[in-house]
PDB file of N, CA and C in Angstrom:
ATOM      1  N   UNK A   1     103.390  98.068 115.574  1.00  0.00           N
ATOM      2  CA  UNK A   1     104.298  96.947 115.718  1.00  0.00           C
ATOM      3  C   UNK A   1     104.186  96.082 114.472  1.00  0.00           C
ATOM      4  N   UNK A   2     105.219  95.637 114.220  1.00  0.00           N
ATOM      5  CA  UNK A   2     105.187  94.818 112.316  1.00  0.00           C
ATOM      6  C   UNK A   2     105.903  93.837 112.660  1.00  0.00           C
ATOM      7  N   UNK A   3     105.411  92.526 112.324  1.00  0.00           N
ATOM      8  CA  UNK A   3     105.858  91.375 112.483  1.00  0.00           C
ATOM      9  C   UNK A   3     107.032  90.705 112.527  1.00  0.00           C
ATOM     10  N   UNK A   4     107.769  91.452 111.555  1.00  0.00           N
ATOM     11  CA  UNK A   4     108.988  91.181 111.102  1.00  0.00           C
ATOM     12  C   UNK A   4     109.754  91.945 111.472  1.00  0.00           C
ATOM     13  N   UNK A   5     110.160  93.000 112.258  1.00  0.00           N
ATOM     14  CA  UNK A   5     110.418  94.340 112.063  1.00  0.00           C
ATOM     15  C   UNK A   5     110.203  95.250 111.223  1.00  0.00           C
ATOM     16  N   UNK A   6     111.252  95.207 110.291  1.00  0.00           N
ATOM     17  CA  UNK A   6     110.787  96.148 108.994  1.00  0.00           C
ATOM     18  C   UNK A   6     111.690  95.871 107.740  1.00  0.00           C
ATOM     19  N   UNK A   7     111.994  94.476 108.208  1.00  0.00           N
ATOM     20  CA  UNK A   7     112.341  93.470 107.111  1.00  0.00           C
ATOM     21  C   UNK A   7     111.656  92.913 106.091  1.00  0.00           C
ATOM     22  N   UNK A   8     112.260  92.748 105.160  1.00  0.00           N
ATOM     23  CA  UNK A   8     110.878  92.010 104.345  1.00  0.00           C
ATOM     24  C   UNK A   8     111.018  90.466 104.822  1.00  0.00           C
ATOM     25  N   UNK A   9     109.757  89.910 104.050  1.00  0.00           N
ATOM     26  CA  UNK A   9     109.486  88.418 104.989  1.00  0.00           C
ATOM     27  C   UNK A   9     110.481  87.679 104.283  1.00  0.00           C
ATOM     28  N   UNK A  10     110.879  86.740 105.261  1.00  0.00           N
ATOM     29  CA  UNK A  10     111.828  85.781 104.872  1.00  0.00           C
ATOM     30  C   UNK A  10     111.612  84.998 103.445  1.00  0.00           C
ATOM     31  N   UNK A  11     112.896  85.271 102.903  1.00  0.00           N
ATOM     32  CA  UNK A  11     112.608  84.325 101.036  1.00  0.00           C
ATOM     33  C   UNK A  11     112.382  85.485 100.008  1.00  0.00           C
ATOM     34  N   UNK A  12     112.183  86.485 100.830  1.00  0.00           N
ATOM     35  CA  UNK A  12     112.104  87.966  99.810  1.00  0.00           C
ATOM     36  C   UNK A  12     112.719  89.094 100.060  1.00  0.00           C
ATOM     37  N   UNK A  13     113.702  89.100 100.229  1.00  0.00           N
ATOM     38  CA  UNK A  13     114.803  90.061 100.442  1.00  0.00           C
ATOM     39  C   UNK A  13     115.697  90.260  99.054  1.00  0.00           C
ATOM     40  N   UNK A  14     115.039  91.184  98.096  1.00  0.00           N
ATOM     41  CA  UNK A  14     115.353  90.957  96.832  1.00  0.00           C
ATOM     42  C   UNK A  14     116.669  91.977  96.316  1.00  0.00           C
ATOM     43  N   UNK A  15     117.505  92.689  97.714  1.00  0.00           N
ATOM     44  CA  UNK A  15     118.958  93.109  97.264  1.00  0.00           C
ATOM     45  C   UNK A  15     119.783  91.730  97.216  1.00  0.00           C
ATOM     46  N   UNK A  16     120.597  92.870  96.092  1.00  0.00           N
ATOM     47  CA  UNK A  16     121.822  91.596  95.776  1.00  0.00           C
ATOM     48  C   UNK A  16     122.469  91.038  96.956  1.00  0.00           C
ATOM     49  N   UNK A  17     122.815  91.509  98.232  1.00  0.00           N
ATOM     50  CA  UNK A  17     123.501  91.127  98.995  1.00  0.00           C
ATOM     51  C   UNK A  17     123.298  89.394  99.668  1.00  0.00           C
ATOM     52  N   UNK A  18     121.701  90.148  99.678  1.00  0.00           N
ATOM     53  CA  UNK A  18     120.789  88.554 100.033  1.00  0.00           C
ATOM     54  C   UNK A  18     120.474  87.037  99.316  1.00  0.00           C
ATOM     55  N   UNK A  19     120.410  87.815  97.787  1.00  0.00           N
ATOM     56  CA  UNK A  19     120.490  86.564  97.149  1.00  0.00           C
ATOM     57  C   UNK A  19     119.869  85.324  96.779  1.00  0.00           C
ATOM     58  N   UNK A  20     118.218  86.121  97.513  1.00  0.00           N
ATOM     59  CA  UNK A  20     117.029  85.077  97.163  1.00  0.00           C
ATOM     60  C   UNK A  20     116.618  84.693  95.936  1.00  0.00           C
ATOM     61  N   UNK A  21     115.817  83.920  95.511  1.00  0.00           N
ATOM     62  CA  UNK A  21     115.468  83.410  94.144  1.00  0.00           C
ATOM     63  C   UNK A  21     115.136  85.135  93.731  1.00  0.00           C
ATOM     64  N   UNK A  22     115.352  85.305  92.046  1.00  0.00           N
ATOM     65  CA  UNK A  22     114.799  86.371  92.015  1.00  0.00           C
ATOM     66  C   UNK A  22     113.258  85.701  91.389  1.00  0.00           C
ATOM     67  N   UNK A  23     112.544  86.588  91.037  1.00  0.00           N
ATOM     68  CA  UNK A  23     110.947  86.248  91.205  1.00  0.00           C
ATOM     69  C   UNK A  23     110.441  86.757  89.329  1.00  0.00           C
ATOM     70  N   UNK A  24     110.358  85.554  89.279  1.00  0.00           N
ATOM     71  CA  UNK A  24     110.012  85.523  87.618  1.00  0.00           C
ATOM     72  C   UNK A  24     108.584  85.404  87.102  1.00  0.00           C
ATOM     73  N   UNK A  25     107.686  86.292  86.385  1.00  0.00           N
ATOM     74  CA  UNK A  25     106.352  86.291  86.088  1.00  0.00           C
ATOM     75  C   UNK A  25     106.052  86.002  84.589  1.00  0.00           C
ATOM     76  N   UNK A  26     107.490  85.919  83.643  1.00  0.00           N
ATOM     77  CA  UNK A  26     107.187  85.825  82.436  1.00  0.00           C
ATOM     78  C   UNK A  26     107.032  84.006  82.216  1.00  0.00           C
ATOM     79  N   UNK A  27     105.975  83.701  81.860  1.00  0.00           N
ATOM     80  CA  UNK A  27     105.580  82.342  81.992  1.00  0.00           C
ATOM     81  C   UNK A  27     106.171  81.861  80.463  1.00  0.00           C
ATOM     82  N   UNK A  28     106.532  82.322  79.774  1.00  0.00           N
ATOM     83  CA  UNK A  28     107.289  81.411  78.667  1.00  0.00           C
ATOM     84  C   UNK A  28     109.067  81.522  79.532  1.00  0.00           C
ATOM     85  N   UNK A  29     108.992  81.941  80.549  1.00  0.00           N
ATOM     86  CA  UNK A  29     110.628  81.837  80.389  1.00  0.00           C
ATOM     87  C   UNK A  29     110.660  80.158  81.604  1.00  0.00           C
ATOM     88  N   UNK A  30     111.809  79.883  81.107  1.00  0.00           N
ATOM     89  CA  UNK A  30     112.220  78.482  81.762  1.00  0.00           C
ATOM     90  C   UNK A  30     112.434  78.390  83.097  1.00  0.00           C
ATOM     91  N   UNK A  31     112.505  79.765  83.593  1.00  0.00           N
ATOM     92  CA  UNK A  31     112.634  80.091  84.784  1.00  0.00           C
ATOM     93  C   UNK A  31     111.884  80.830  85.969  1.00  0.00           C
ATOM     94  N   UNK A  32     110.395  80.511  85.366  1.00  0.00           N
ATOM     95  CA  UNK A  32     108.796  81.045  85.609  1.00  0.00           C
ATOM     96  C   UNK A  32     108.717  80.560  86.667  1.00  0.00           C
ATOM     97  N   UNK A  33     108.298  81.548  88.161  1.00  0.00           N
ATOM     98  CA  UNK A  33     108.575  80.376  89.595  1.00  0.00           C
ATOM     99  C   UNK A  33     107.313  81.691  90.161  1.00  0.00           C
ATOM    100  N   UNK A  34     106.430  82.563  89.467  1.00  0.00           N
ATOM    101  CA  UNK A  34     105.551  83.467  90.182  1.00  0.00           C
ATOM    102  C   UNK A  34     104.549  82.672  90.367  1.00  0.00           C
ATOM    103  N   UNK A  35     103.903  81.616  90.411  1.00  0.00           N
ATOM    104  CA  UNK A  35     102.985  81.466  90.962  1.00  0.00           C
ATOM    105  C   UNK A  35     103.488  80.416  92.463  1.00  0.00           C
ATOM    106  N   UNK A  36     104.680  80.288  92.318  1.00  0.00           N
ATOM    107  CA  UNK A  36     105.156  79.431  93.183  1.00  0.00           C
ATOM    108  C   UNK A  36     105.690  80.497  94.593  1.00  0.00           C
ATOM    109  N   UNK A  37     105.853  81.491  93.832  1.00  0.00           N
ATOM    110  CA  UNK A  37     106.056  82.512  94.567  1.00  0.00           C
ATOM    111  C   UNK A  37     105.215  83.290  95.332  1.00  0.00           C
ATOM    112  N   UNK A  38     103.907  83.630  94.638  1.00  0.00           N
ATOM    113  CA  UNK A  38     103.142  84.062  94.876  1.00  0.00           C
ATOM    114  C   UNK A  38     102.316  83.276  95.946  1.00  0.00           C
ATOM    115  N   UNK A  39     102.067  81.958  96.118  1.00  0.00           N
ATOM    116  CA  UNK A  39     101.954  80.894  96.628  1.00  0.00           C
ATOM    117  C   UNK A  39     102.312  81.212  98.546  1.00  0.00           C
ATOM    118  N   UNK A  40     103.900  81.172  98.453  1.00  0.00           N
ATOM    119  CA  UNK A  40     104.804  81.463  99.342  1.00  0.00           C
ATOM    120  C   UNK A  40     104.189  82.884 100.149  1.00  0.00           C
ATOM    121  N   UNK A  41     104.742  83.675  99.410  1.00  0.00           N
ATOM    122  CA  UNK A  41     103.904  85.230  99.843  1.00  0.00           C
ATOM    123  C   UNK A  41     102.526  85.365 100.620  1.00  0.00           C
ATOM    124  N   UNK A  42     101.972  84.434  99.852  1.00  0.00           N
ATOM    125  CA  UNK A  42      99.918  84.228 100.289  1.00  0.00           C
ATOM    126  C   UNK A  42      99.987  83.175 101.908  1.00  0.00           C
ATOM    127  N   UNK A  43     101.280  82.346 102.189  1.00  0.00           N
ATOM    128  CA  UNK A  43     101.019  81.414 102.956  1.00  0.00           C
ATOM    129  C   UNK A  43     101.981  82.466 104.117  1.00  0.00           C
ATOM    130  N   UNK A  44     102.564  83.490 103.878  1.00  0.00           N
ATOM    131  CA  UNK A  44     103.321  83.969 105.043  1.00  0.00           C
ATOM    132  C   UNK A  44     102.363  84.766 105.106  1.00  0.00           C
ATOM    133  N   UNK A  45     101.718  85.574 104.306  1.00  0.00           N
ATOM    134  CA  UNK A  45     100.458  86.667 105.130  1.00  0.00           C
ATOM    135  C   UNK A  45      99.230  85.746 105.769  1.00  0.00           C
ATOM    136  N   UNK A  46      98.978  84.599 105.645  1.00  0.00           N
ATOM    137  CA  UNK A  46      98.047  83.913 105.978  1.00  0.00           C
ATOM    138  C   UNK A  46      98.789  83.651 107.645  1.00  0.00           C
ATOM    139  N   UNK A  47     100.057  83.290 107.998  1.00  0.00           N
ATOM    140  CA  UNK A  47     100.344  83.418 109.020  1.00  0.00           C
ATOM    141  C   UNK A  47     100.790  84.404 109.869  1.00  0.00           C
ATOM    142  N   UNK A  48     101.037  85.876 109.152  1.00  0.00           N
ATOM    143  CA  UNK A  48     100.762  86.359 110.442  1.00  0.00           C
ATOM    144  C   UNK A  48      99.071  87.465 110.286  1.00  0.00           C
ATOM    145  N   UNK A  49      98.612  87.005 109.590  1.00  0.00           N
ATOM    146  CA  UNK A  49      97.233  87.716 109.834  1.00  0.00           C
ATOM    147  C   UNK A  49      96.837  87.285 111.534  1.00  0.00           C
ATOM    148  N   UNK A  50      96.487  86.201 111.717  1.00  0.00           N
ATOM    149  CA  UNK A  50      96.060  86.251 113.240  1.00  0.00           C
ATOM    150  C   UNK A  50      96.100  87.471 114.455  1.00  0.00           C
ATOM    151  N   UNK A  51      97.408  87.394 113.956  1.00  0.00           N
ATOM    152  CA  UNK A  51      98.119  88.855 114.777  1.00  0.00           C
ATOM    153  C   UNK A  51      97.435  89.823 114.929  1.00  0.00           C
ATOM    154  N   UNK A  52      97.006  90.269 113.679  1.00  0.00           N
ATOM    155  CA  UNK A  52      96.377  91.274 113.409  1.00  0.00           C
ATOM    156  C   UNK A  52      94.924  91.623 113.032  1.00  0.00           C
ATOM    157  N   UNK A  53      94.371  90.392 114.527  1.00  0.00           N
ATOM    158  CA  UNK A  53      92.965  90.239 114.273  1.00  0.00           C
ATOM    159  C   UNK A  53      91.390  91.749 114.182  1.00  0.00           C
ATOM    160  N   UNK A  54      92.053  92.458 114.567  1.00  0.00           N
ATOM    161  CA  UNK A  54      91.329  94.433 114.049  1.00  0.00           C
ATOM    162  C   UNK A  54      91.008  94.571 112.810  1.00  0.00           C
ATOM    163  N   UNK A  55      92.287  94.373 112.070  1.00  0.00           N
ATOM    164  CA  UNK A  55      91.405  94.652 110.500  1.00  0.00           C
ATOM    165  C   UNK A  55      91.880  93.626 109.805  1.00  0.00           C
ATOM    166  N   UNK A  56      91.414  94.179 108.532  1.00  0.00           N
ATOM    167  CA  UNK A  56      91.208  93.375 107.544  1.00  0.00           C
ATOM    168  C   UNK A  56      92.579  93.138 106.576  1.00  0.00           C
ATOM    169  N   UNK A  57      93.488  94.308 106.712  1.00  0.00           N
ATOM    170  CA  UNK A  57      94.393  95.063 105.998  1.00  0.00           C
ATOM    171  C   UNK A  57      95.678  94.911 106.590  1.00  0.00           C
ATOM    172  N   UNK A  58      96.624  94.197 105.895  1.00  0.00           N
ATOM    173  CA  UNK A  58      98.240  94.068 106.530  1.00  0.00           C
ATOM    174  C   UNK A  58      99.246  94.896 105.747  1.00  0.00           C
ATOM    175  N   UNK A  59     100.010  95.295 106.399  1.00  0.00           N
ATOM    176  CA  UNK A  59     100.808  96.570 106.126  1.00  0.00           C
ATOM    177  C   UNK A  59     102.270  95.166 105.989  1.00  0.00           C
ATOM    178  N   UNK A  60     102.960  95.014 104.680  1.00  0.00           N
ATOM    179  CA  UNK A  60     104.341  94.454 104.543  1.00  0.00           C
ATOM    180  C   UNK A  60     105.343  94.779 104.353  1.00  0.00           C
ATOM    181  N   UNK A  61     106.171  95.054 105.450  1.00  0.00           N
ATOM    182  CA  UNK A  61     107.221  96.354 104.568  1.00  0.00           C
ATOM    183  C   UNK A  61     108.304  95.578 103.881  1.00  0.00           C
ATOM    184  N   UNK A  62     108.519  95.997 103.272  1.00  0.00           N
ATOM    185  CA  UNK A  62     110.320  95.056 102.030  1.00  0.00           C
ATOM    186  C   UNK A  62     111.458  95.469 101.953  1.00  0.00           C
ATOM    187  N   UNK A  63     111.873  95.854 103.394  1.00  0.00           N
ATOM    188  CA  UNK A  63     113.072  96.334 103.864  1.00  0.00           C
ATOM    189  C   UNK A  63     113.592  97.162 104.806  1.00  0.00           C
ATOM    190  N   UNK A  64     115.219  97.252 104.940  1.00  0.00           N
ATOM    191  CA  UNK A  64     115.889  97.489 105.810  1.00  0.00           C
ATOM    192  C   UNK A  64     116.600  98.762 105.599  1.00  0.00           C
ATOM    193  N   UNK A  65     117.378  99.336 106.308  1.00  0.00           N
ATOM    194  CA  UNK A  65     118.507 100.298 106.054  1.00  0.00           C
ATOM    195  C   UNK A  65     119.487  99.656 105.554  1.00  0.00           C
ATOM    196  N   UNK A  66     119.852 100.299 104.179  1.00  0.00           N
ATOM    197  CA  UNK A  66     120.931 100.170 103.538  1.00  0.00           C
ATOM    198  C   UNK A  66     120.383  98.471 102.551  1.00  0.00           C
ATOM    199  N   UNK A  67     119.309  98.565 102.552  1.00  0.00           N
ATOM    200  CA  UNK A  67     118.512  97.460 101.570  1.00  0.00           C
ATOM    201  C   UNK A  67     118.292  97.829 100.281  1.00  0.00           C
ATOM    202  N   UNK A  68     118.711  99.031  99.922  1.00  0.00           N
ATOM    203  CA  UNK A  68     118.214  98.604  98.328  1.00  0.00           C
ATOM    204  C   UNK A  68     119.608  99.313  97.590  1.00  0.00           C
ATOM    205  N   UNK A  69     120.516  98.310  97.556  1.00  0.00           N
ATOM    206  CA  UNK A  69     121.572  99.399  96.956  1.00  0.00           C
ATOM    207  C   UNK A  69     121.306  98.991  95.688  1.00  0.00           C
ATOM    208  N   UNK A  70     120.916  98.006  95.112  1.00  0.00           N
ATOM    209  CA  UNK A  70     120.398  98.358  93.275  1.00  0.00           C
ATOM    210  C   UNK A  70     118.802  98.351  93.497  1.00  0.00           C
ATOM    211  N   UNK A  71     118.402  99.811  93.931  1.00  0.00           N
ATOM    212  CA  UNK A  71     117.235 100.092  94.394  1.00  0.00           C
ATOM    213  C   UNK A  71     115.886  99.289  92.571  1.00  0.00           C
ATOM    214  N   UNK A  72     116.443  99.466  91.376  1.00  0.00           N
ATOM    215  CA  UNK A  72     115.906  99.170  90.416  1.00  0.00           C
ATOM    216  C   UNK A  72     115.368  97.732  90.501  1.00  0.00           C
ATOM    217  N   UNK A  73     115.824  96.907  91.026  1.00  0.00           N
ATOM    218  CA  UNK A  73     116.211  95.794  91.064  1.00  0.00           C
ATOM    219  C   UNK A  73     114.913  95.214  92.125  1.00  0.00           C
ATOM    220  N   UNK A  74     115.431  96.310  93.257  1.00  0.00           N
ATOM    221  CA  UNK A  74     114.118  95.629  94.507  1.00  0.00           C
ATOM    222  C   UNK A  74     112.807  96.306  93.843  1.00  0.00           C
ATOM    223  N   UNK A  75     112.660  97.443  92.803  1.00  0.00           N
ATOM    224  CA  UNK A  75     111.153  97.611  92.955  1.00  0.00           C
ATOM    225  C   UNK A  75     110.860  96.917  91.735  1.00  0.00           C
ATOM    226  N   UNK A  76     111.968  96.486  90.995  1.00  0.00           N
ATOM    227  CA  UNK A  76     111.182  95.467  89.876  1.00  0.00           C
ATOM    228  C   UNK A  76     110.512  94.466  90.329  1.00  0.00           C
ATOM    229  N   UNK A  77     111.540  93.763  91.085  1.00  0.00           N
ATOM    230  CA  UNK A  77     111.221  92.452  92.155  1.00  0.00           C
ATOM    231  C   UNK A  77     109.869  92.966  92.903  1.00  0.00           C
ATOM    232  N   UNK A  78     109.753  93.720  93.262  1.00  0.00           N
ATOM    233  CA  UNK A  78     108.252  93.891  93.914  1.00  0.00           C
ATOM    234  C   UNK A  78     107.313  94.156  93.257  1.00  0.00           C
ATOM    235  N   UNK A  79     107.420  94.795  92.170  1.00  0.00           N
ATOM    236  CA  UNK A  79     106.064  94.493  90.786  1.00  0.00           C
ATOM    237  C   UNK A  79     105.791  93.519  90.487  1.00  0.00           C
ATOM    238  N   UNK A  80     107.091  92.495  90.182  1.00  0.00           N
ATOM    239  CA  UNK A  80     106.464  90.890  89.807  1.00  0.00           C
ATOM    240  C   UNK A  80     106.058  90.235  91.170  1.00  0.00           C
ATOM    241  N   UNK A  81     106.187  90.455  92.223  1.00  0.00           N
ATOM    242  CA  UNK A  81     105.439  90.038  93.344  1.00  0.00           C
ATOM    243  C   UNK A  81     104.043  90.113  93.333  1.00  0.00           C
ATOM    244  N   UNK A  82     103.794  91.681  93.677  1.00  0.00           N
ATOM    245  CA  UNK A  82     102.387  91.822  93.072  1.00  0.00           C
ATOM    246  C   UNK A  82     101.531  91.529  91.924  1.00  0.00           C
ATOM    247  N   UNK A  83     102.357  91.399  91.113  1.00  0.00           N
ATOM    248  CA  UNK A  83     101.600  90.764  89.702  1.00  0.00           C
ATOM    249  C   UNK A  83     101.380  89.639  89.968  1.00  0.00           C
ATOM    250  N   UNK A  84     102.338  88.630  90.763  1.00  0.00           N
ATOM    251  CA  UNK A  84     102.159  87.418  90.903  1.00  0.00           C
ATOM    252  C   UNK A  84     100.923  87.259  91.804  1.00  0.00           C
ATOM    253  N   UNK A  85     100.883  87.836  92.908  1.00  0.00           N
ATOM    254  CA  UNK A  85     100.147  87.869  93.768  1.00  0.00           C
ATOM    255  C   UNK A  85      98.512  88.040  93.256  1.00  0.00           C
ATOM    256  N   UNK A  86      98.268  88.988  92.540  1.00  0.00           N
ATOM    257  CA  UNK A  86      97.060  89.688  91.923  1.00  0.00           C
ATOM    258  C   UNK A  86      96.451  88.552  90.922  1.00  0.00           C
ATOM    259  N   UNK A  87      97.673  87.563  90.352  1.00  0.00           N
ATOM    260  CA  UNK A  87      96.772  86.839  89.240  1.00  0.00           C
ATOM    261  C   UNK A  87      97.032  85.107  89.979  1.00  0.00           C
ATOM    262  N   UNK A  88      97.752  84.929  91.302  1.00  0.00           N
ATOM    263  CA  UNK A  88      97.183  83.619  91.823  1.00  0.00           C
ATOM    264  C   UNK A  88      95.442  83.374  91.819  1.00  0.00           C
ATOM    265  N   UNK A  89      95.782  81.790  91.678  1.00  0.00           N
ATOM    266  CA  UNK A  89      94.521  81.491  91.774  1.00  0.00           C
ATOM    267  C   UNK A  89      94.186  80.148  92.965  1.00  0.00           C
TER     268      UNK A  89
END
């Protein structure tokens, strides 16, 4: 059972259709929002960990059927997630 269904978490639904911030890690650009992001990301797994008081390990899935029609796009967006994620502090 997955929290969300098998949506990604709300604020990160990174096909065009959806239209969320896209997620920026290059810190000279004017439009640098990954740690703010990363931030976000860390405070939605912090809420539904409870759930999943057994282990240690949460499974997030980042989408739907018919979710990645500029499939390039969502797994870029999910590298700078994780990058963001990996170098919060």
């Amino acid at each position: 059972m997955f929290h969300n269904h098998y949506s990604s978490p709300p604020g990160f639904d990174f096909d065009l259709r959806f239209r969320n911030r896209p997620l920026i890690t290059n810190k000279k650009s004017e439009y640098y929002n990954g740690h703010e992001q990363a931030g976000a990301f860390i405070r939605y797994l912090n809420t539904i960990q409870p759930y999943y008081k057994s282990t240690q390990n949460l499974l997030v899935l980042m989408g739907e059927d018919f979710e990645y029609e500029n499939a390039l796009y969502n797994y870029y967006s999910i590298d700078n997630l994780i990058e963001a994620v990996n170098e919060y502090d």
